[in-house]
C-alpha atoms as a PDB file:
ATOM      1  CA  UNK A   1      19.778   2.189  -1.481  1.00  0.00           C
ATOM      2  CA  UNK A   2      17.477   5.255  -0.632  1.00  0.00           C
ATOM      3  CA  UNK A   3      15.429   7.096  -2.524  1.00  0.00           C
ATOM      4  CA  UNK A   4      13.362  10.852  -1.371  1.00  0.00           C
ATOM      5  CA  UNK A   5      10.129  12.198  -3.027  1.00  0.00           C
ATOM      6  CA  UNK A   6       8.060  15.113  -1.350  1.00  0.00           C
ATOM      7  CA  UNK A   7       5.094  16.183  -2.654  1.00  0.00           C
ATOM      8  CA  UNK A   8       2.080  17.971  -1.073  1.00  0.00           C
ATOM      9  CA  UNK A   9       3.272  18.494   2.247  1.00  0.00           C
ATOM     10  CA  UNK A  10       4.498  14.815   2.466  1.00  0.00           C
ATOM     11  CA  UNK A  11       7.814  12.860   2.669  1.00  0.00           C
ATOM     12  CA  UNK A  12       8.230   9.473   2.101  1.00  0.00           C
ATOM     13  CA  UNK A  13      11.833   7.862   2.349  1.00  0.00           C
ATOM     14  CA  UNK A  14      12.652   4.782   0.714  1.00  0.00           C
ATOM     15  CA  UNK A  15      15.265   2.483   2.243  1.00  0.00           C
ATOM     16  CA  UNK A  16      16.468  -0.916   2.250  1.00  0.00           C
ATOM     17  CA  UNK A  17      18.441  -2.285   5.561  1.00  0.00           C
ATOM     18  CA  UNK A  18      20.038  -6.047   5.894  1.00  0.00           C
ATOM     19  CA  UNK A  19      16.588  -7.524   6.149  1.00  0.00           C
ATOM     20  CA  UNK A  20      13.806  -5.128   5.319  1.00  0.00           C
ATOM     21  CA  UNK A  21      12.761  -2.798   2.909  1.00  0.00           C
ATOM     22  CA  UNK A  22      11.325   0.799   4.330  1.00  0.00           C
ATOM     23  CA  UNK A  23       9.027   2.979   2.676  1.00  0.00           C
ATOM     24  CA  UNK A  24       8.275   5.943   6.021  1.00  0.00           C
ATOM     25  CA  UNK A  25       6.267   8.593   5.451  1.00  0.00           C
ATOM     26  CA  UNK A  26       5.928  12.232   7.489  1.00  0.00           C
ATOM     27  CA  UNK A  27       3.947  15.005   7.535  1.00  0.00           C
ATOM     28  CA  UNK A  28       3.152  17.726  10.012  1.00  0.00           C
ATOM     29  CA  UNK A  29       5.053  15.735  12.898  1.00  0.00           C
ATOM     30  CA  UNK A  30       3.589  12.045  12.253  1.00  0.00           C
ATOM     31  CA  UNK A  31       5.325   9.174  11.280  1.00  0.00           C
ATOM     32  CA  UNK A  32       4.400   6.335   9.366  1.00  0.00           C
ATOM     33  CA  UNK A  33       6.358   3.022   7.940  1.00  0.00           C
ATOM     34  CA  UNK A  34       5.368   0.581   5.336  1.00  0.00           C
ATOM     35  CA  UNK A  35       8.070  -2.451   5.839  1.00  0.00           C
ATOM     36  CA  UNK A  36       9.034  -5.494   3.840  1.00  0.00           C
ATOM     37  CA  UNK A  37      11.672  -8.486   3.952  1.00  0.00           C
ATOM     38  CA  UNK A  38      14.678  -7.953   2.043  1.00  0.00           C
ATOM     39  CA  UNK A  39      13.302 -10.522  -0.860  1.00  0.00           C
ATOM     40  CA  UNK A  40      10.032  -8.520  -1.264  1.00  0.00           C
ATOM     41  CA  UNK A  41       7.862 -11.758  -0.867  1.00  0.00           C
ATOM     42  CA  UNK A  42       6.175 -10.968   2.255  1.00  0.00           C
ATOM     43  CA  UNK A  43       3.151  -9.274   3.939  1.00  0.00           C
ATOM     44  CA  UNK A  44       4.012  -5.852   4.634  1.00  0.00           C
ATOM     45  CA  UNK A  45       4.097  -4.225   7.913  1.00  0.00           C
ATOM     46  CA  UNK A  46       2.569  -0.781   9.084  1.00  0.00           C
ATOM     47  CA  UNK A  47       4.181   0.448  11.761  1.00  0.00           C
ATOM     48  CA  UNK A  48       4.226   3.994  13.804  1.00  0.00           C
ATOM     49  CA  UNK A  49       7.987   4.597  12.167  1.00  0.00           C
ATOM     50  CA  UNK A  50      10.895   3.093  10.714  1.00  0.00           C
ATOM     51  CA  UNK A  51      11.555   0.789  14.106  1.00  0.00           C
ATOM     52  CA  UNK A  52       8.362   1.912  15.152  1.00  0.00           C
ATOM     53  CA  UNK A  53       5.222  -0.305  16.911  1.00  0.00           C
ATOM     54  CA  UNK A  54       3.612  -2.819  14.272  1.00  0.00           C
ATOM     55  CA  UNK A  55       0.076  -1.481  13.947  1.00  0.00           C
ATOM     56  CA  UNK A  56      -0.941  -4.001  11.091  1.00  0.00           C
ATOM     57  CA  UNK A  57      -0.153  -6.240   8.154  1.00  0.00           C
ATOM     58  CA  UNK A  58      -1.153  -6.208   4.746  1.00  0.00           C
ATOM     59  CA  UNK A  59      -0.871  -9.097   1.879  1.00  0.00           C
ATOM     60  CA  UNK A  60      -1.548  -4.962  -0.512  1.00  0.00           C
ATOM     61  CA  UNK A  61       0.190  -2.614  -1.504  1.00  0.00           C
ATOM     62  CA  UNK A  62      -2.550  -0.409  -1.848  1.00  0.00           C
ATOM     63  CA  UNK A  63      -4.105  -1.558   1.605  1.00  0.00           C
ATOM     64  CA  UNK A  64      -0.894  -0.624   3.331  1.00  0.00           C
ATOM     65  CA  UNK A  65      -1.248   2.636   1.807  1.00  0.00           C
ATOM     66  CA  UNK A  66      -4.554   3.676   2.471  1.00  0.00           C
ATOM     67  CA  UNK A  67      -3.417   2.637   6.527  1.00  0.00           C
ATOM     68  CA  UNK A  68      -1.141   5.352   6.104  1.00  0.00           C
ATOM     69  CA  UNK A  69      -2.906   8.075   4.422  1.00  0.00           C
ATOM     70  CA  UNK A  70      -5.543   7.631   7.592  1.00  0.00           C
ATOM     71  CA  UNK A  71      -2.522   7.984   9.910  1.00  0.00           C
ATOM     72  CA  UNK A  72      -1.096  10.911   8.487  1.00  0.00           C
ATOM     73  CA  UNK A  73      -4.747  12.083   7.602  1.00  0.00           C
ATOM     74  CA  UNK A  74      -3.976  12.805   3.802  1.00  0.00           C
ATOM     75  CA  UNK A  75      -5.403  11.195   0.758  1.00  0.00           C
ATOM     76  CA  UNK A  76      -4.277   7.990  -0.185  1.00  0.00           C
ATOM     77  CA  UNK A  77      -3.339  10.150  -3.745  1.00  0.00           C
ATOM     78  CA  UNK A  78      -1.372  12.327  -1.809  1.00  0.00           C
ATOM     79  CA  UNK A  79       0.887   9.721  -0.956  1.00  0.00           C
ATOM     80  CA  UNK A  80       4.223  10.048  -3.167  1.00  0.00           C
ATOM     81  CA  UNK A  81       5.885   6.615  -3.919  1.00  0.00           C
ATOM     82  CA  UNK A  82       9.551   6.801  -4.376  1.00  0.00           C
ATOM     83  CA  UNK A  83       9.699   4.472  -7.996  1.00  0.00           C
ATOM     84  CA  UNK A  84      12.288   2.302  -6.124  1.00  0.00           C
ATOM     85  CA  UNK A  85       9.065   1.651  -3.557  1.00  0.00           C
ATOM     86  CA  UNK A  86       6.365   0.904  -6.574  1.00  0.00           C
ATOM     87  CA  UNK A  87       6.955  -2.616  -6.033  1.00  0.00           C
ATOM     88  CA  UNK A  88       6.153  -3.724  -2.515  1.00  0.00           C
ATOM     89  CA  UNK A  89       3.180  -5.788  -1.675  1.00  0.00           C
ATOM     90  CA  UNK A  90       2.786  -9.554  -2.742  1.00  0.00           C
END
């Protein structure tokens, strides 16, 4: 499954390999991946792309998000979330 929203000058692909689930972000040349397990139970991963560095975890959603935002210095608001995506986070 993937899924593509851009909005505001950002893209954020959603996709789901064997084991994880990958929400990446870009804008203006940066890179940025929120990553799950395949079952959606665990802490999610930010990383510095899809197979990218693992910068931090997160138990939130919303945490993972705002990691991001910084990263690709937007707004956490201007963050689009493919609906497939809404769920990740424990």
């Amino acid at each position: 499954m993937s899924e593509r929203v851009t909005e505001e000058g950002v893209e954020a692909r959603y996709t789901e390999t064997d084991g994880e689930r990958r929400l990446t972000f870009e804008r203006d040349g940066r890179v940025a991946t929120v990553a799950q397990n395949a079952e959606g139970y665990a802490m999610l991963k930010v990383r510095d792309g899809p197979d990218g560095d693992e910068l931090e975890r997160y138990y939130g959603f919303d945490m993972a998000l705002d990691h991001v935002a910084e990263l690709l210095g937007v707004s956490p608001r201007d963050l689009p979330v493919p609906d497939a995506a809404a769920d990740m986070g424990m």
